[in-house]
Protein backbone atom coordinates (compact mmCIF):
# COMPACT_ATOMS: atom_id res chain seq x y z
CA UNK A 1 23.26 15.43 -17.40
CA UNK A 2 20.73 16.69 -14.41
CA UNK A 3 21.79 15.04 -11.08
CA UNK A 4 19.68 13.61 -8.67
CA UNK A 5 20.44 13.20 -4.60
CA UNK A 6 18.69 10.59 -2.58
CA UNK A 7 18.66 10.53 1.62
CA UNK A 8 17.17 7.71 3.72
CA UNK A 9 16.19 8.52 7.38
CA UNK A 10 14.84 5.57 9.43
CA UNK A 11 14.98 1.56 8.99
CA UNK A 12 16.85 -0.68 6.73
CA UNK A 13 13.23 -1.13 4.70
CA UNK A 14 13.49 2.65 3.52
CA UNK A 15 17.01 2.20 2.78
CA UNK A 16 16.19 -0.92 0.22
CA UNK A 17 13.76 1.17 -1.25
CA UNK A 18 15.57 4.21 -1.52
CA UNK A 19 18.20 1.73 -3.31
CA UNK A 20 15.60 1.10 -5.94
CA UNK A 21 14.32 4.50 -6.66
CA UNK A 22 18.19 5.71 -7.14
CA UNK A 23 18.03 2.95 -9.36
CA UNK A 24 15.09 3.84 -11.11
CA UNK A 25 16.58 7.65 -11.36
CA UNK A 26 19.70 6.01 -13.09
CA UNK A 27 17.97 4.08 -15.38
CA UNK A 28 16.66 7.07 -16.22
CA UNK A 29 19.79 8.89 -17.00
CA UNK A 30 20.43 11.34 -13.87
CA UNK A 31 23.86 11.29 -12.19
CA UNK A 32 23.72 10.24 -8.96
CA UNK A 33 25.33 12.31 -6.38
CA UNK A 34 25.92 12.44 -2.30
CA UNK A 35 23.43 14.03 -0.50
CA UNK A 36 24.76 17.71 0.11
CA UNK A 37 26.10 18.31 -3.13
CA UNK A 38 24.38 20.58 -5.61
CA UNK A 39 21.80 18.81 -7.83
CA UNK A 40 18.83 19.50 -9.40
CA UNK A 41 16.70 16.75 -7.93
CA UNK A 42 16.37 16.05 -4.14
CA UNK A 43 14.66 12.79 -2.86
CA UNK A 44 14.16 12.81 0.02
CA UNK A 45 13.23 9.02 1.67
CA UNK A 46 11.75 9.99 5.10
CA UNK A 47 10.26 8.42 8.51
CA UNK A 48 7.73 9.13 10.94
CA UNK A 49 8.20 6.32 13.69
CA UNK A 50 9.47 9.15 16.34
CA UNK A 51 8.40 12.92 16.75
CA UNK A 52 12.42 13.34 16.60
CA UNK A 53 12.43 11.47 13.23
CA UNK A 54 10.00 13.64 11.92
CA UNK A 55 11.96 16.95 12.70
CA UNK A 56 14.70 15.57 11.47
CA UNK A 57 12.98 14.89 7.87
CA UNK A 58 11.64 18.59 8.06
CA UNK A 59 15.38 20.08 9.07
CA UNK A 60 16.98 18.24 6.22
CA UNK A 61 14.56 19.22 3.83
CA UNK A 62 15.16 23.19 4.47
CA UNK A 63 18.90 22.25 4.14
CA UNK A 64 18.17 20.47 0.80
CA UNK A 65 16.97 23.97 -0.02
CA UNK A 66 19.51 25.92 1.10
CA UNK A 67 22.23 23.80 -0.44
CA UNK A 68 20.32 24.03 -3.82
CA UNK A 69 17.69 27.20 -4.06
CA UNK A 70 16.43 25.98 -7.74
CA UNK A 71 16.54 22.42 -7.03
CA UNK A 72 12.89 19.70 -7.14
CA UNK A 73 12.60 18.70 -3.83
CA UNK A 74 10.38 15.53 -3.56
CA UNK A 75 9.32 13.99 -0.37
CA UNK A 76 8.34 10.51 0.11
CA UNK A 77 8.24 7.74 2.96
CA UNK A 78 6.27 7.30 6.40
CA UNK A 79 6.34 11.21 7.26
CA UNK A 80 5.14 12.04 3.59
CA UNK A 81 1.94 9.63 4.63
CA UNK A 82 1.19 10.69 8.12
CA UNK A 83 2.44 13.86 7.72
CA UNK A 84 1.10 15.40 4.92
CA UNK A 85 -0.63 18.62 5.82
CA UNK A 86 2.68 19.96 7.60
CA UNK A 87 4.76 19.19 4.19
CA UNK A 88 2.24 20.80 2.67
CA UNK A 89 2.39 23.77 4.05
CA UNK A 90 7.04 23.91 3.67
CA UNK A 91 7.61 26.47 0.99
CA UNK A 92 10.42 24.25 0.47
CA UNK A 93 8.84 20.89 -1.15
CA UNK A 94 7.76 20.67 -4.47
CA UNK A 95 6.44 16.91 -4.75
CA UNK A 96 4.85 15.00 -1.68
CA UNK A 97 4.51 11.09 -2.69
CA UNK A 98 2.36 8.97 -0.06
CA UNK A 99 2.97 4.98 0.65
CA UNK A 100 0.94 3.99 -2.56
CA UNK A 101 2.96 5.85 -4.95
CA UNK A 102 6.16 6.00 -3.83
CA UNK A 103 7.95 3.35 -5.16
CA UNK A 104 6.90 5.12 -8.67
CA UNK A 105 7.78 8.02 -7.57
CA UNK A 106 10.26 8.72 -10.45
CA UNK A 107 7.57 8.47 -13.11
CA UNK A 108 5.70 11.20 -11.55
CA UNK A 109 8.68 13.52 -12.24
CA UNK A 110 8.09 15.06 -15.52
CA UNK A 111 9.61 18.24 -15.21
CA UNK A 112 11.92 20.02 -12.64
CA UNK A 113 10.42 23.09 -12.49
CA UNK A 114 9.83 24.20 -8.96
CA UNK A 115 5.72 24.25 -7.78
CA UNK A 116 4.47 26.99 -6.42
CA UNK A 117 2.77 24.71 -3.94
CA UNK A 118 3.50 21.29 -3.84
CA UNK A 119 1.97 18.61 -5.96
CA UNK A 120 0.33 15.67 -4.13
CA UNK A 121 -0.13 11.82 -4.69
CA UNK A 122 -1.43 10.39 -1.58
CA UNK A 123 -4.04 8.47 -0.84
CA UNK A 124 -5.78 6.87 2.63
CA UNK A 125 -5.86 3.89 1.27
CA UNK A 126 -2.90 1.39 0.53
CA UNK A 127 -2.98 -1.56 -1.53
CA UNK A 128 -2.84 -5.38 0.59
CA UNK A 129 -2.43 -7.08 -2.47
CA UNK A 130 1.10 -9.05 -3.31
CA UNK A 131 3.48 -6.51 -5.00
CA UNK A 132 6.62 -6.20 -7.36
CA UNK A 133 9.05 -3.90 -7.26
CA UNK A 134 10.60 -2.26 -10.40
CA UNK A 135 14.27 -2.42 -10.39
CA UNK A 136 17.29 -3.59 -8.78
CA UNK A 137 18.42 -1.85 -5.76
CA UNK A 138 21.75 0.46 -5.83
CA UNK A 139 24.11 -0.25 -3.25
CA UNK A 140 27.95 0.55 -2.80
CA UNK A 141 28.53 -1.82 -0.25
CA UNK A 142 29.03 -5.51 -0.57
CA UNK A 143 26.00 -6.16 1.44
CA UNK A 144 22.68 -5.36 -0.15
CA UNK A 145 19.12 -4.98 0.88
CA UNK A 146 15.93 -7.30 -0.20
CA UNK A 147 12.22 -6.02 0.45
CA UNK A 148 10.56 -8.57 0.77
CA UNK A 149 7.56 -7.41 2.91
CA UNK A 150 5.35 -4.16 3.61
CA UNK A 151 3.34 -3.21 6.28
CA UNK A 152 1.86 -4.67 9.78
CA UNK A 153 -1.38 -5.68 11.03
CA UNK A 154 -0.11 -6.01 14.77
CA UNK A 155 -1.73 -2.87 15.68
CA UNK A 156 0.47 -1.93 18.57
CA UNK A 157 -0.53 0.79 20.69
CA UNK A 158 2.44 2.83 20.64
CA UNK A 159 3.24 1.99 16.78
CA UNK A 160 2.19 4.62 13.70
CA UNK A 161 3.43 2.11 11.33
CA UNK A 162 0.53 0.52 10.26
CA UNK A 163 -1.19 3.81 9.66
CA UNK A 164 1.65 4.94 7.49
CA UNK A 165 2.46 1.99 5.20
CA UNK A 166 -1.00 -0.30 5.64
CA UNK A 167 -1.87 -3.26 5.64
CA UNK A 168 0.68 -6.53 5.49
CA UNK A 169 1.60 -7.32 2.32
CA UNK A 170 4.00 -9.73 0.54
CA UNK A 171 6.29 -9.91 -2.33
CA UNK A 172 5.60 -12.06 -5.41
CA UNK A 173 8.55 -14.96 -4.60
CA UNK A 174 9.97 -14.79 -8.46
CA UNK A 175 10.33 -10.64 -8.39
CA UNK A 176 12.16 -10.71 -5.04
CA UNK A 177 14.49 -13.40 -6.81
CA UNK A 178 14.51 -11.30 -9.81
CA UNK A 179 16.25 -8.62 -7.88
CA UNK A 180 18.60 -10.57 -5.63
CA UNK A 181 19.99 -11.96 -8.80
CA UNK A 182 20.61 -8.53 -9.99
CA UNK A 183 22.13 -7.78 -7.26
CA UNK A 184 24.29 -10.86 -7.57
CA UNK A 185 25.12 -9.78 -11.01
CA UNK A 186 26.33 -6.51 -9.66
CA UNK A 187 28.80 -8.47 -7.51
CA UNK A 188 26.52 -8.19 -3.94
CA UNK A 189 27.92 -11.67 -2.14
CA UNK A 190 25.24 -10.93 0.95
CA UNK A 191 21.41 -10.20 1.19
CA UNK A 192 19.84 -8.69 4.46
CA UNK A 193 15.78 -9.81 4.40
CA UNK A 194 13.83 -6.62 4.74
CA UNK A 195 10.51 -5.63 5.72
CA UNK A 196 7.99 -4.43 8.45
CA UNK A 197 7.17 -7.74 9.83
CA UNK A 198 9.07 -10.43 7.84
CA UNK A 199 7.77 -13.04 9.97
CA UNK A 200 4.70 -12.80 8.32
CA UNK A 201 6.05 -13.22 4.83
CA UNK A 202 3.06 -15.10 2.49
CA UNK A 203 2.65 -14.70 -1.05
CA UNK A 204 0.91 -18.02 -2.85
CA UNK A 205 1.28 -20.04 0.33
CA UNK A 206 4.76 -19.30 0.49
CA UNK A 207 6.66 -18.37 4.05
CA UNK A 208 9.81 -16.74 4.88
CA UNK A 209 11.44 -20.25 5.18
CA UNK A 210 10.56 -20.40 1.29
CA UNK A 211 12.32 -17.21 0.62
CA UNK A 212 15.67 -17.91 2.09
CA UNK A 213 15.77 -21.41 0.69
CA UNK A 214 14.99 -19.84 -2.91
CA UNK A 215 17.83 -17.29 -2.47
CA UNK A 216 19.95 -19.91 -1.62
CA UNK A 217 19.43 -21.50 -4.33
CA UNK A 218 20.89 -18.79 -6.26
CA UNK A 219 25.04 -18.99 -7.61
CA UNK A 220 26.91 -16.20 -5.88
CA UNK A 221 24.69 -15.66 -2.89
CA UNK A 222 26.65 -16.32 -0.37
CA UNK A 223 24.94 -15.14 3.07
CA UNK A 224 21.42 -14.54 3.70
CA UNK A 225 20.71 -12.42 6.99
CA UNK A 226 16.93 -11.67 8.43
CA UNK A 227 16.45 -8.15 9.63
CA UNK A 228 14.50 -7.08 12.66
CA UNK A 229 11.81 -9.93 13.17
CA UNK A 230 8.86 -9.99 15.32
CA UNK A 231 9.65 -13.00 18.26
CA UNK A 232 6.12 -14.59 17.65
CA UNK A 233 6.54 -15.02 13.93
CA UNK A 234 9.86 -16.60 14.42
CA UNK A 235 8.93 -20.41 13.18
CA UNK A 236 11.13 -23.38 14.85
CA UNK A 237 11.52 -24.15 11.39
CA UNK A 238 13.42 -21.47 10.38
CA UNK A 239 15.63 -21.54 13.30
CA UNK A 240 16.56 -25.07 12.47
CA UNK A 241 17.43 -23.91 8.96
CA UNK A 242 19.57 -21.34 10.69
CA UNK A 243 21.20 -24.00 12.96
CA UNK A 244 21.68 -26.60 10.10
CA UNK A 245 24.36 -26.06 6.90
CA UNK A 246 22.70 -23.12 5.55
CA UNK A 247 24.11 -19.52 3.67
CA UNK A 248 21.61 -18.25 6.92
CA UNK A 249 23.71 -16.63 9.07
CA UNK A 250 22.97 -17.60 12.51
CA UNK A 251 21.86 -14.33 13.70
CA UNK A 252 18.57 -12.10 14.19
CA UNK A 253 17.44 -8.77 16.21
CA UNK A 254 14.29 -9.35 17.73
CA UNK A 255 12.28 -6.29 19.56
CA UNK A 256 11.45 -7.91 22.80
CA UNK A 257 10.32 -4.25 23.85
CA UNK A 258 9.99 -4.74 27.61
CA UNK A 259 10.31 -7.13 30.34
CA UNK A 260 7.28 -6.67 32.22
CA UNK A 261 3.95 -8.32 31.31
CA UNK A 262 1.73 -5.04 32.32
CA UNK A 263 3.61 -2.96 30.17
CA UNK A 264 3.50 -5.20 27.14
CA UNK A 265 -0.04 -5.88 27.31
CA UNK A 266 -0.33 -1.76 27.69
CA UNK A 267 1.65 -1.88 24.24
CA UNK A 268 -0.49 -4.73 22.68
CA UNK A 269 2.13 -6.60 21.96
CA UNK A 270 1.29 -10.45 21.20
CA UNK A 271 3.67 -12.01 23.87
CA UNK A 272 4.61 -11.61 27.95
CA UNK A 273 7.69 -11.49 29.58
């Protein structure tokens, strides 16, 4: 049986959809192993918010290829979108997968023989249409991840995010509740909300309020937490639902960035101090 290693660096969005593609790779009949061991497939899930982020995604893949000289290396994720011409030029990578293709990444992988240079799907352009997601995410922990959103339209000025994933986007409301049931059938009790800008959930007419009240809804769910959340898309709404009997745990992280109203409107961010 050929074995397959995933990594995530960055936010809890990659890490849901590194969840799916390991998924995708079992359903596919690789063994899954941890990240170090010797396989012959390396994915490697990367980010590109920081300049350290994106050293770190370079270091660990030449120590992909040390662990495993013969191994498929492929590279997807932020980095592999903004990044491109750098990856292309490691000796070490053998697939680069940009922000339109990743999350069918394993379809692209045919055969395992290494490239002599690597082979490219990447495109400028990112869908903004409403999107599904094939698969139910792999987790070990009790706790599991939900995408439910994908890219930004904020525009900070400090922020390569939208460049690297596009365009806000939302999930069709019956696929995300597709895969939380899986995920409930798998014996995941919790469900952390995941995107780049939840807030701005809409698919159909349909808000974030309309996504946690459909996964609670659902027999075995049992807490639903909101990742990071922008503070202006935070609706009074939801926090009532939060403050109210609700599976919504009363909780969220919001990036309030800075303090001082110069500085924030040097960031373009959408609120002051």
């Amino acid at each position: 049986m050929l074995r397959a290693s995933l990594h995530t660096i960055g936010c809890r969005l990659n890490q849901a959809e590194t969840a799916v593609l390991a998924d995708q790779l079992r359903s596919q009949g690789y063994e899954l192993v941890e990240f170090g061991q010797p396989s012959d497939l390396f994915v490697l899930n990367t980010c590109s918010v920081t300049a350290s982020a994106e050293a770190d995604c370079r270091n660990l893949v030449r120590r992909m290829r040390r662990a495993s000289p013969d191994a498929f290396i492929a590279v997807t994720g932020c980095y592999a979108q903004t990044g491109l011409e750098v990856l292309r030029k490691m000796g070490e990578v053998d697939l680069i997968v940009g922000t339109q293709h990743k999350m069918e990444l394993p379809r692209y992988i045919t055969s395992l023989v290494r490239r002599p240079v690597p082979e490219v799907l990447h495109t400028r352009t990112i869908a903004r249409d409403d999107f599904t997601v094939e698969g139910v995410g792999d987790y070990e922990e009790t706790r599991a991840n939900l995408k439910v959103q994908d890219g930004c339209n904020f525009m900070c000025s400090f922020c390569l995010i939208p460049f690297a994933r596009g365009h806000e986007r939302s999930r069709r409301l019956d696929d995300l509740l597709r895969e939380a049931e899986g995920l409930v059938t798998r014996g995941h009790r919790e469900v952390v909300i995941t995107g780049v800008n939840v807030g701005r959930y809409c698919s159909d007419g349909l808000t974030l309020l309309d996504v946690v009240e459909s996964l609670e809804r659902i027999p075995g769910v049992n807490r639903i937490r909101i990742s990071s959340i922008e503070p202006t898309t935070i609706s009074d709404a939801l926090l009532e639902r939060m403050a109210g009997p609700s599976k919504l745990c009363p909780y969220l992280h919001v990036p309030l960035q800075s303090g001082d109203d110069d500085v924030l409107r040097a960031m373009n961010r959408r609120y002051t101090a």
